[in-house]
Protein backbone atom coordinates (compact mmCIF):
# COMPACT_ATOMS: atom_id res chain seq x y z
CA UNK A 1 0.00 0.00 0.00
CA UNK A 2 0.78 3.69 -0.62
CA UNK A 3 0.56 6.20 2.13
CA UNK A 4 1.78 9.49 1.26
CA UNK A 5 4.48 8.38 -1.60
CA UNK A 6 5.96 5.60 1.18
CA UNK A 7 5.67 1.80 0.85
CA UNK A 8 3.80 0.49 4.23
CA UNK A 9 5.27 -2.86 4.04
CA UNK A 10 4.94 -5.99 6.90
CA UNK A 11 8.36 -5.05 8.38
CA UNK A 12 7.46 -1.55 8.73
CA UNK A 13 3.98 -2.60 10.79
CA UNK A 14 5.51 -5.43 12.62
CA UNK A 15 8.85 -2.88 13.89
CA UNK A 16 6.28 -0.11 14.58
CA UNK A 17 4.08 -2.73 16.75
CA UNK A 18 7.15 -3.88 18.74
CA UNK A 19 8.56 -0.37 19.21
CA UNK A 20 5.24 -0.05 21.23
CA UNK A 21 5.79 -3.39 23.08
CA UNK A 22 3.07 -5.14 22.14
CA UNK A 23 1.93 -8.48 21.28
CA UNK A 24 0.67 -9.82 18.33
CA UNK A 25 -2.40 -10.79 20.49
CA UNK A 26 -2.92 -7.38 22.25
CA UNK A 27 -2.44 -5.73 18.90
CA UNK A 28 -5.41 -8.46 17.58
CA UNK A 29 -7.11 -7.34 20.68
CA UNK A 30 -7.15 -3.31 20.02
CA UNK A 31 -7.48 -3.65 16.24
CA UNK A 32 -9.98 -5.85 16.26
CA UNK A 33 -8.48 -8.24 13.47
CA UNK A 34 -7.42 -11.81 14.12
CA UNK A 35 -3.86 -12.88 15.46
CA UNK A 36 -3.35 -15.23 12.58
CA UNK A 37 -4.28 -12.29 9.70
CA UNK A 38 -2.20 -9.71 11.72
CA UNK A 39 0.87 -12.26 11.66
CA UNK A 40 0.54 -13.40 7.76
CA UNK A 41 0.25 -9.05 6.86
CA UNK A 42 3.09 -8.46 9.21
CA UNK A 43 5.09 -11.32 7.03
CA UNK A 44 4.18 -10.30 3.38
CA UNK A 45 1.80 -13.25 3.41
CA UNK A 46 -1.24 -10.66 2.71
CA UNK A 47 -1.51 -7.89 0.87
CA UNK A 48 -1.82 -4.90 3.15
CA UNK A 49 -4.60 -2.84 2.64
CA UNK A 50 -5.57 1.18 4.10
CA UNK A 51 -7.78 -0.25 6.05
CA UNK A 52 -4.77 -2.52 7.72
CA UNK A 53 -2.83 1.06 8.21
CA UNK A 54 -5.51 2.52 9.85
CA UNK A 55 -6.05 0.03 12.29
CA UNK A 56 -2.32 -0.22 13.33
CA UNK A 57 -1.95 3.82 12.96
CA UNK A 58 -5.51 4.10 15.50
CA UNK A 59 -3.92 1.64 17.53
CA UNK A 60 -0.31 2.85 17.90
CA UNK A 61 -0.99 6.57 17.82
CA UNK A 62 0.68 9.06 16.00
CA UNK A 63 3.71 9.02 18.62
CA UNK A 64 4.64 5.43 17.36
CA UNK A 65 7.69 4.16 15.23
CA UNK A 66 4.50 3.53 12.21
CA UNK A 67 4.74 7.70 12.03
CA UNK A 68 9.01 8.38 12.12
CA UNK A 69 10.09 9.94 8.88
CA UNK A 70 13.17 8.10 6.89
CA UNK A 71 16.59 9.22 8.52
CA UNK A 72 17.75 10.20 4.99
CA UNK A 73 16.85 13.84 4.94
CA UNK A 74 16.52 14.21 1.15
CA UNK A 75 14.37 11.17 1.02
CA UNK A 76 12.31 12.91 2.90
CA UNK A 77 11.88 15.85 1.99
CA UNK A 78 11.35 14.20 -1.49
CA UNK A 79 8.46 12.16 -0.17
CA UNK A 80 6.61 15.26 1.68
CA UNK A 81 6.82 17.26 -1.49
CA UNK A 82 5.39 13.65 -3.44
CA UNK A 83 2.24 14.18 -0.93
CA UNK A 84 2.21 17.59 -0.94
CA UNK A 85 1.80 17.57 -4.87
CA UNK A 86 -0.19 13.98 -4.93
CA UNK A 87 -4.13 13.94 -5.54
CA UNK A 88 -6.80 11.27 -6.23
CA UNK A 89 -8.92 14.70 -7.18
CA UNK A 90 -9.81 15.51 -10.83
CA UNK A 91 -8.50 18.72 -12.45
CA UNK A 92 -12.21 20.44 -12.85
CA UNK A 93 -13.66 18.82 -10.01
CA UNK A 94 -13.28 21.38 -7.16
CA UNK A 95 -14.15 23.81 -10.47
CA UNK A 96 -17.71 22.16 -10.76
CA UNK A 97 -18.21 22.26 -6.73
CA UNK A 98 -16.87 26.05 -6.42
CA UNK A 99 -19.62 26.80 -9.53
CA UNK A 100 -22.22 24.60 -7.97
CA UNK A 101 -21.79 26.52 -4.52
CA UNK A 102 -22.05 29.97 -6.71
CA UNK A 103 -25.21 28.48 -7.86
CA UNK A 104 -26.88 27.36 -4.58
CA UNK A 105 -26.14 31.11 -3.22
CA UNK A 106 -28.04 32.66 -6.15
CA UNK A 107 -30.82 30.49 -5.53
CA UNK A 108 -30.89 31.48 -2.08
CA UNK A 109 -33.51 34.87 -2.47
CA UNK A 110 -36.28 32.66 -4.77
CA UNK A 111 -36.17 28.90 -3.00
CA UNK A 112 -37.56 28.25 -0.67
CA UNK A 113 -35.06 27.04 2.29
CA UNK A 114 -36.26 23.79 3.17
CA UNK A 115 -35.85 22.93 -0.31
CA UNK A 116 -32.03 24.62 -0.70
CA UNK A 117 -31.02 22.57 2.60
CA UNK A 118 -31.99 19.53 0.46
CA UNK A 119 -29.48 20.66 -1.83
CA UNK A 120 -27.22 21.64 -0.29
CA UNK A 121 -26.76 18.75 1.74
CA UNK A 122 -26.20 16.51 -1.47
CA UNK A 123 -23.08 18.72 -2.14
CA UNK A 124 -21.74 18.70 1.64
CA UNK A 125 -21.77 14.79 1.41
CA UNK A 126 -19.97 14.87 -2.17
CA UNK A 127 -17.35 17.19 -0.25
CA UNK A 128 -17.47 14.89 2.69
CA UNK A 129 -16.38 11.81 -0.25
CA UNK A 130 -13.44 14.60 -1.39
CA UNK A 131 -11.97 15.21 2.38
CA UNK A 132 -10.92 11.84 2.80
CA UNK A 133 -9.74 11.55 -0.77
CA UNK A 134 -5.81 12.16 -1.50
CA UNK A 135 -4.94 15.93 -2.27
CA UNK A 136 -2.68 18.97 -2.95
CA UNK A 137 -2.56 21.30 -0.18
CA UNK A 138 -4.09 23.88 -2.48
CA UNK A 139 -7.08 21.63 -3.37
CA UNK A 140 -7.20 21.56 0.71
CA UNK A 141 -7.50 24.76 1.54
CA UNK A 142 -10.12 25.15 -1.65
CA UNK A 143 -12.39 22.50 -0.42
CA UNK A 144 -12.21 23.85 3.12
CA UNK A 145 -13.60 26.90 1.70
CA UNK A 146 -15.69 25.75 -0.61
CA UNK A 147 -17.72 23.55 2.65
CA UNK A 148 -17.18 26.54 4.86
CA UNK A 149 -19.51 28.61 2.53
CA UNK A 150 -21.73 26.00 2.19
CA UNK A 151 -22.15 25.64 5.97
CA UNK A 152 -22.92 29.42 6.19
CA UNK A 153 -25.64 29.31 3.78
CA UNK A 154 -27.10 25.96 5.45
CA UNK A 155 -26.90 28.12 8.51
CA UNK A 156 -28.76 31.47 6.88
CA UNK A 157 -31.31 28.84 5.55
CA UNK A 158 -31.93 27.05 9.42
CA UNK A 159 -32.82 30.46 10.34
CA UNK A 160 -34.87 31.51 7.98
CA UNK A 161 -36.40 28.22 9.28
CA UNK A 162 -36.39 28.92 12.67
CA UNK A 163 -34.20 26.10 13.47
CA UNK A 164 -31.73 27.76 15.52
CA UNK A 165 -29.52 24.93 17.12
CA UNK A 166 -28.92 23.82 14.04
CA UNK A 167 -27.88 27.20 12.85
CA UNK A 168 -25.68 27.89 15.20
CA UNK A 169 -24.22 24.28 14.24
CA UNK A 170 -23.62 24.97 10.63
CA UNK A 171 -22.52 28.29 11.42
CA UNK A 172 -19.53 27.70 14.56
CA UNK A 173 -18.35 24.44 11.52
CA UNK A 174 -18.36 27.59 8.79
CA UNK A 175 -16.29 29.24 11.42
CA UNK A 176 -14.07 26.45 12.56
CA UNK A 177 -13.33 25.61 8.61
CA UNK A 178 -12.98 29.52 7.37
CA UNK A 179 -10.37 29.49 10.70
CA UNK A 180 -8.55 26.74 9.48
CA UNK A 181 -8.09 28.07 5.99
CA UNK A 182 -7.64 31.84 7.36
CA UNK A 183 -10.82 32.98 5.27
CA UNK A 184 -11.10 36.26 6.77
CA UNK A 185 -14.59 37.46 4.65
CA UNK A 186 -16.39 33.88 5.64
CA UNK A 187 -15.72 34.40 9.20
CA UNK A 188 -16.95 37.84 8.96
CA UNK A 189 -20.15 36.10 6.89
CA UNK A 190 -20.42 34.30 10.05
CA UNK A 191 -20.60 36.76 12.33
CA UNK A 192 -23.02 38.50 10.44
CA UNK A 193 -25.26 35.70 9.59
CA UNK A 194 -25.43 34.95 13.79
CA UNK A 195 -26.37 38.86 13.73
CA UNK A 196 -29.06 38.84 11.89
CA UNK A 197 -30.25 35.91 13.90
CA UNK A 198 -29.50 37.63 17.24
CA UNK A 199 -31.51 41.02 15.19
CA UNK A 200 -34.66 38.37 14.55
CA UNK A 201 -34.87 36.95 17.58
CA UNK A 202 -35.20 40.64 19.62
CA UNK A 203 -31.81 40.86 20.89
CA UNK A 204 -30.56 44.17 19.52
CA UNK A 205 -27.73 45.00 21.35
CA UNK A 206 -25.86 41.77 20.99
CA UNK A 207 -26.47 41.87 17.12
CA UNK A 208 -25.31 45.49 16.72
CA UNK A 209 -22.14 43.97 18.85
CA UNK A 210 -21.90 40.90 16.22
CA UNK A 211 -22.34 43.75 13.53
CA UNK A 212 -19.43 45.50 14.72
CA UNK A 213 -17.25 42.79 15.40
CA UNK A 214 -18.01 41.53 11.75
CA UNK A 215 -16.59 44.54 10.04
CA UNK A 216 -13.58 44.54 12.35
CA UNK A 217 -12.64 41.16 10.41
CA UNK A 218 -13.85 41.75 7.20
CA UNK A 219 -11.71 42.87 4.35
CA UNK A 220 -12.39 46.44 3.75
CA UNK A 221 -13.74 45.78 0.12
CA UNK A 222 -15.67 43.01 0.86
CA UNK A 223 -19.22 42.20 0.43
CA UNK A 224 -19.45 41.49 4.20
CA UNK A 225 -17.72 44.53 5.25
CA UNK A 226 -21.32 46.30 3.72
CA UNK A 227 -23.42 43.88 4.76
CA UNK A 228 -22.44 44.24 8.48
CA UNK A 229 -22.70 47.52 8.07
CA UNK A 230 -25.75 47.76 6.89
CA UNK A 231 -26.69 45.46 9.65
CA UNK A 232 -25.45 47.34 12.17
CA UNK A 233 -27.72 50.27 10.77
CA UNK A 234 -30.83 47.86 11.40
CA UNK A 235 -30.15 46.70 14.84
CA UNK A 236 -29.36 50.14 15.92
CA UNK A 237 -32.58 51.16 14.13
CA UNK A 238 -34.52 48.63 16.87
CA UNK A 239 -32.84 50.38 19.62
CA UNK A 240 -33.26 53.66 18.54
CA UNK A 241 -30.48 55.07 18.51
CA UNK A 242 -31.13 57.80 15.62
CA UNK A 243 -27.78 59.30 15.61
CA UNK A 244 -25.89 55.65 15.07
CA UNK A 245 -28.43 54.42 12.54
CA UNK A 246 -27.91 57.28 9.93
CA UNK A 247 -24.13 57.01 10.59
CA UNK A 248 -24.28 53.23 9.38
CA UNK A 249 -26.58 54.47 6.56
CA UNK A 250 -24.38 57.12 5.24
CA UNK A 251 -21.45 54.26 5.73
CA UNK A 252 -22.91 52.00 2.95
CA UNK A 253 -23.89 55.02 1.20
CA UNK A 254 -20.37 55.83 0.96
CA UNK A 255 -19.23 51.90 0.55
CA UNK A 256 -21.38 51.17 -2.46
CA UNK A 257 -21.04 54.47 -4.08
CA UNK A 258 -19.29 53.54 -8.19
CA UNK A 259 -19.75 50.32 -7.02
CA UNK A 260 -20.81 47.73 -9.76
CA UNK A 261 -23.29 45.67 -9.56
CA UNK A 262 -22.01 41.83 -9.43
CA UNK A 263 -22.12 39.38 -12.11
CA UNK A 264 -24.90 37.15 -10.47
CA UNK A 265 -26.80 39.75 -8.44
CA UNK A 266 -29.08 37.40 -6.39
CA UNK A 267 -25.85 35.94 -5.26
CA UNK A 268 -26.42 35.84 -1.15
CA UNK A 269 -22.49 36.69 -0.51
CA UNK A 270 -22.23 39.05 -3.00
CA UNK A 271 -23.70 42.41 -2.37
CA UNK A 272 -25.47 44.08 -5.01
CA UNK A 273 -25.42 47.85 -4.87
CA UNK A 274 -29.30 47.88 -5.87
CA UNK A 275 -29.82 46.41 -2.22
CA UNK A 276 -28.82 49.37 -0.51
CA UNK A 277 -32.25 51.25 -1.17
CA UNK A 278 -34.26 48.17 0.08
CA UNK A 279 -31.87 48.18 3.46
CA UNK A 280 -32.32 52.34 3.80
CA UNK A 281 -36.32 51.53 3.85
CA UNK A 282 -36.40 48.53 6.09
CA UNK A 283 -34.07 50.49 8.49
CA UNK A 284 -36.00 54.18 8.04
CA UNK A 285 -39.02 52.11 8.77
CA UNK A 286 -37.71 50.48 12.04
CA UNK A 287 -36.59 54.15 13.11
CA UNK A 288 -40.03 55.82 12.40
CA UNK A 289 -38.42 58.02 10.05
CA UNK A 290 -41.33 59.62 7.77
CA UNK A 291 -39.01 58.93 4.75
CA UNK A 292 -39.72 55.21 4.63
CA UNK A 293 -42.63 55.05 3.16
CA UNK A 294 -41.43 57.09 -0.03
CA UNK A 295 -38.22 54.88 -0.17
CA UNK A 296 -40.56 51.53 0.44
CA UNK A 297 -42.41 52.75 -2.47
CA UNK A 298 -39.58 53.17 -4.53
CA UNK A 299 -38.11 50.10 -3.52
CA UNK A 300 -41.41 48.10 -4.85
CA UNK A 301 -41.80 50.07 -7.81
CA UNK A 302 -37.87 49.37 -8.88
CA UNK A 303 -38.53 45.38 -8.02
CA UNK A 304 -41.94 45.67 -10.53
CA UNK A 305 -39.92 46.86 -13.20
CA UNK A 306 -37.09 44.11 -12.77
CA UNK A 307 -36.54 41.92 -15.62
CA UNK A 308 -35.67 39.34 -12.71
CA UNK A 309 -38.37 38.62 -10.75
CA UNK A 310 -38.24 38.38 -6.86
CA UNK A 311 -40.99 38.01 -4.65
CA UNK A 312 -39.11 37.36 -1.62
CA UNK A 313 -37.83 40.71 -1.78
CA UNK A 314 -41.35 41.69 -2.61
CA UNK A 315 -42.92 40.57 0.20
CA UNK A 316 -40.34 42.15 2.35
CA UNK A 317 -40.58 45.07 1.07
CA UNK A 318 -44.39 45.19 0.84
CA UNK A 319 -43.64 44.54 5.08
CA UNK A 320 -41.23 48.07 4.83
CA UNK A 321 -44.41 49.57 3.38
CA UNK A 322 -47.00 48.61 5.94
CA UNK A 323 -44.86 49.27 8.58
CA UNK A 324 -44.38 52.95 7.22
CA UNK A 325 -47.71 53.00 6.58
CA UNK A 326 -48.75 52.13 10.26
CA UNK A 327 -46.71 55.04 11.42
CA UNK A 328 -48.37 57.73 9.15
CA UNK A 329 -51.48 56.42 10.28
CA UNK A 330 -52.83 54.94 6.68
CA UNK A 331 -53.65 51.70 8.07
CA UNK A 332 -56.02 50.41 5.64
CA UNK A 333 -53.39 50.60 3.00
CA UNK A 334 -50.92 49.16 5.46
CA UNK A 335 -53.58 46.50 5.88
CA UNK A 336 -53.66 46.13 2.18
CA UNK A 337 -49.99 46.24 1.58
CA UNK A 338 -48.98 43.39 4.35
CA UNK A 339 -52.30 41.45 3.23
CA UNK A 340 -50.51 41.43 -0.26
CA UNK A 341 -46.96 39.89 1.71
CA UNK A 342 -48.80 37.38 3.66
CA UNK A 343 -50.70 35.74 0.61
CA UNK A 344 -47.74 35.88 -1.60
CA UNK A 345 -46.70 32.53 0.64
CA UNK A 346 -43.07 33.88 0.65
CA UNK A 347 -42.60 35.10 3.95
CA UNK A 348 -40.08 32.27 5.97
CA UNK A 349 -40.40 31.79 9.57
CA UNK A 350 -37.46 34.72 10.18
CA UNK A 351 -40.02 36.99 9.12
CA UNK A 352 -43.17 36.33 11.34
CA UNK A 353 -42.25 38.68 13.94
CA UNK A 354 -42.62 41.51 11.26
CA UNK A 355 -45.81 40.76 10.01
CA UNK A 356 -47.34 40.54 13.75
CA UNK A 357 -45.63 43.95 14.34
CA UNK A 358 -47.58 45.52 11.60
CA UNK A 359 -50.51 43.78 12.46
CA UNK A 360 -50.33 45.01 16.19
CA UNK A 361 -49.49 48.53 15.14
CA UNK A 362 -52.78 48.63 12.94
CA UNK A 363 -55.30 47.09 15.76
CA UNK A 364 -53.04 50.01 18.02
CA UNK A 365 -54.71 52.57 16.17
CA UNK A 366 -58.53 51.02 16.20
CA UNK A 367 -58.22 50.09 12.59
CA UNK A 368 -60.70 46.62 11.83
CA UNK A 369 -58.44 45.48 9.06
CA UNK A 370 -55.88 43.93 11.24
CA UNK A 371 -58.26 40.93 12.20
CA UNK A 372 -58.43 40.32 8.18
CA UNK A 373 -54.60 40.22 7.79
CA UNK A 374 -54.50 38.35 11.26
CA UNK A 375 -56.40 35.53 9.89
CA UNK A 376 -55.00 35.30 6.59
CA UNK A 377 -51.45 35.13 8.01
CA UNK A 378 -53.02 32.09 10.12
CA UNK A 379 -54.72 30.46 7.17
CA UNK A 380 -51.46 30.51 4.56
CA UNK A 381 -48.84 29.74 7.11
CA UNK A 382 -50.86 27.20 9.52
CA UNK A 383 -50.08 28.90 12.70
């Protein structure tokens, strides 16, 4: 067998066992295979397999004689750079799984995400199959990456779900890999991703903290760098804290000014500048700030026009609306507006709490049509 560009052979596993003083029949005993088989491998009388490495490598431990390098130094430093440049991986094949991943984050703002998870499961096994394959360091790193940014959007799509524990699951692995390959922009994804989780579930303060700390890893120019800014705008929006949510607005402003849109804009880690007015009315809206409902409006006029259609960012927006709406006391077109969200069916559990707000703030002010939307909102989502 081949392990790294060296030759396991019988001697090799039969000097590493007795380095470790043991017995053919204690080594039977912690690897589970027969005395007899152990002997005949140990004498050339079997073909060694991986599996037979394994076993004697779990058993030994990485301390043991099994793991000593050649003493010839140029031997080996001629077999590390053999597994160094070695791989059982196809030339295109990280290619395909980098594109695939592109895909899955486009799809993110029109599937729904019970039915991305499905999908993007499939592709975490397929780069489970690649881990334990042979590769370069450079394919390494890449497929590191490539399952650390499939973790984070498993984790965006378990909160859209309201699945939190397994959220915060995908999201500390997407940390742990992005760590490990020193993927500054996914662990400031992260960080983000937990703040808008934090923003959704009412605590403000701790996501304006997460918001902060993302753009204190981010790359300057990153997509993340913006979108934990504009986050930060949001949370602080909740708190109301006027003076800190126009400074984060005037940020992006700044960030995405002669910015071009990306190639794929639905793409979830890619920011698109045409966002930015969609974040400035979900945030003026939060605030109270009269100009919401003129930038909601624009916001929904702009998405009708789109050659690309998006109702999830209809139906959010539609939400911006009525919220506005509430606050200049129009509530039967707030009623009207949020009715439209509800029955689009493309609200996600993440969003709930901002439909009951509206709803609350349009019984606050005596208006009959909340009831309507109430039971609607009960009848499409089974609650």
């Amino acid at each position: 067998m081949d392990s790294g560009g060296e030759k396991i052979t019988g001697e090799r596993l039969r000097a590493a066992r007795e380095a470790a003083r043991l017995s053919l029949s204690a080594m039977a005993a912690r690897t589970h295979y027969s005395k007899p088989l152990l002997g005949m491998l140990e004498t050339g009388q079997r073909q060694i397999g991986p599996e037979h490495v394994r076993a004697y490598a779990d058993a030994l431990g990485v301390g043991s004689a099994l793991f000593i390098e050649p003493d010839d130094g140029e031997r080996a430093a001629a077999e590390w750079l053999s597994r160094a440049a070695s791989s059982d991986i196809g030339r295109d094949t990280l290619d395909r799984l980098e594109s695939a991943v592109d895909d899955l984050a486009a799809s993110y703002p029109t599937t729904p995400p019970g039915e991305l998870l499905v999908d993007i499961r499939r592709h975490l096994g397929y780069a489970g199959r690649l881990m334990d394959s042979r590769k370069t360091l450079a394919q390494h790193r890449r497929l590191l990456v490539t399952v650390g940014w499939l973790s984070l959007l498993a984790s965006t799509c378990h909160i859209d779900l309201g699945e939190t524990s397994a959220a915060a699951a995908r999201g500390h692995l997407a940390w742990k890999l992005a760590d490990e390959a020193e993927h500054r922009e996914i662990q400031a994804w992260c960080l983000e991703t937990r703040a808008w989780q934090r923003l959704t579930a009412g605590a403000f303060t701790e996501a304006a903290e997460l918001s902060r700390a993302a753009q204190t890893i981010a790359p300057e120019d990153s997509s993340a760098f913006i979108q934990a800014t504009a986050q930060e705008g949001r949370a602080l929006a909740r708190l109301g804290d006027g003076k800190g949510t126009y400074g984060a607005l005037r940020a992006v402003a700044r960030l995405v000014s002669g910015l071009r849109a990306p190639d794929r804009p639905e793409h979830h880690f890619r920011y698109d500048p045409a966002k930015s007015d969609a974040y400035v009315a979900t945030t003026l809206s939060w605030l109270g700030d009269p100009a919401a409902e003129s930038y909601a409006r624009h916001v929904l006029s702009d998405l009708k026009r789109s050659p690309t259609v998006r109702p999830r960012r209809i139906a959010s927006a539609n939400l911006d609306l009525g919220l506005a709406l509430v606050a200049a006391g129009k509530t039967e077109e707030a009623a009207h507006v949020t009715l439209r969200a509800v029955e689009s069916g493309r609200l996600v559990p993440s969003n709930y709490w901002r439909v009951s707000e509206v709803v609350t703030g349009i019984a606050g002010r005596g208006a009959p049509d909340a009831a309507v939307v109430r039971a609607a909102f009960r009848d499409t989502y089974r609650m």
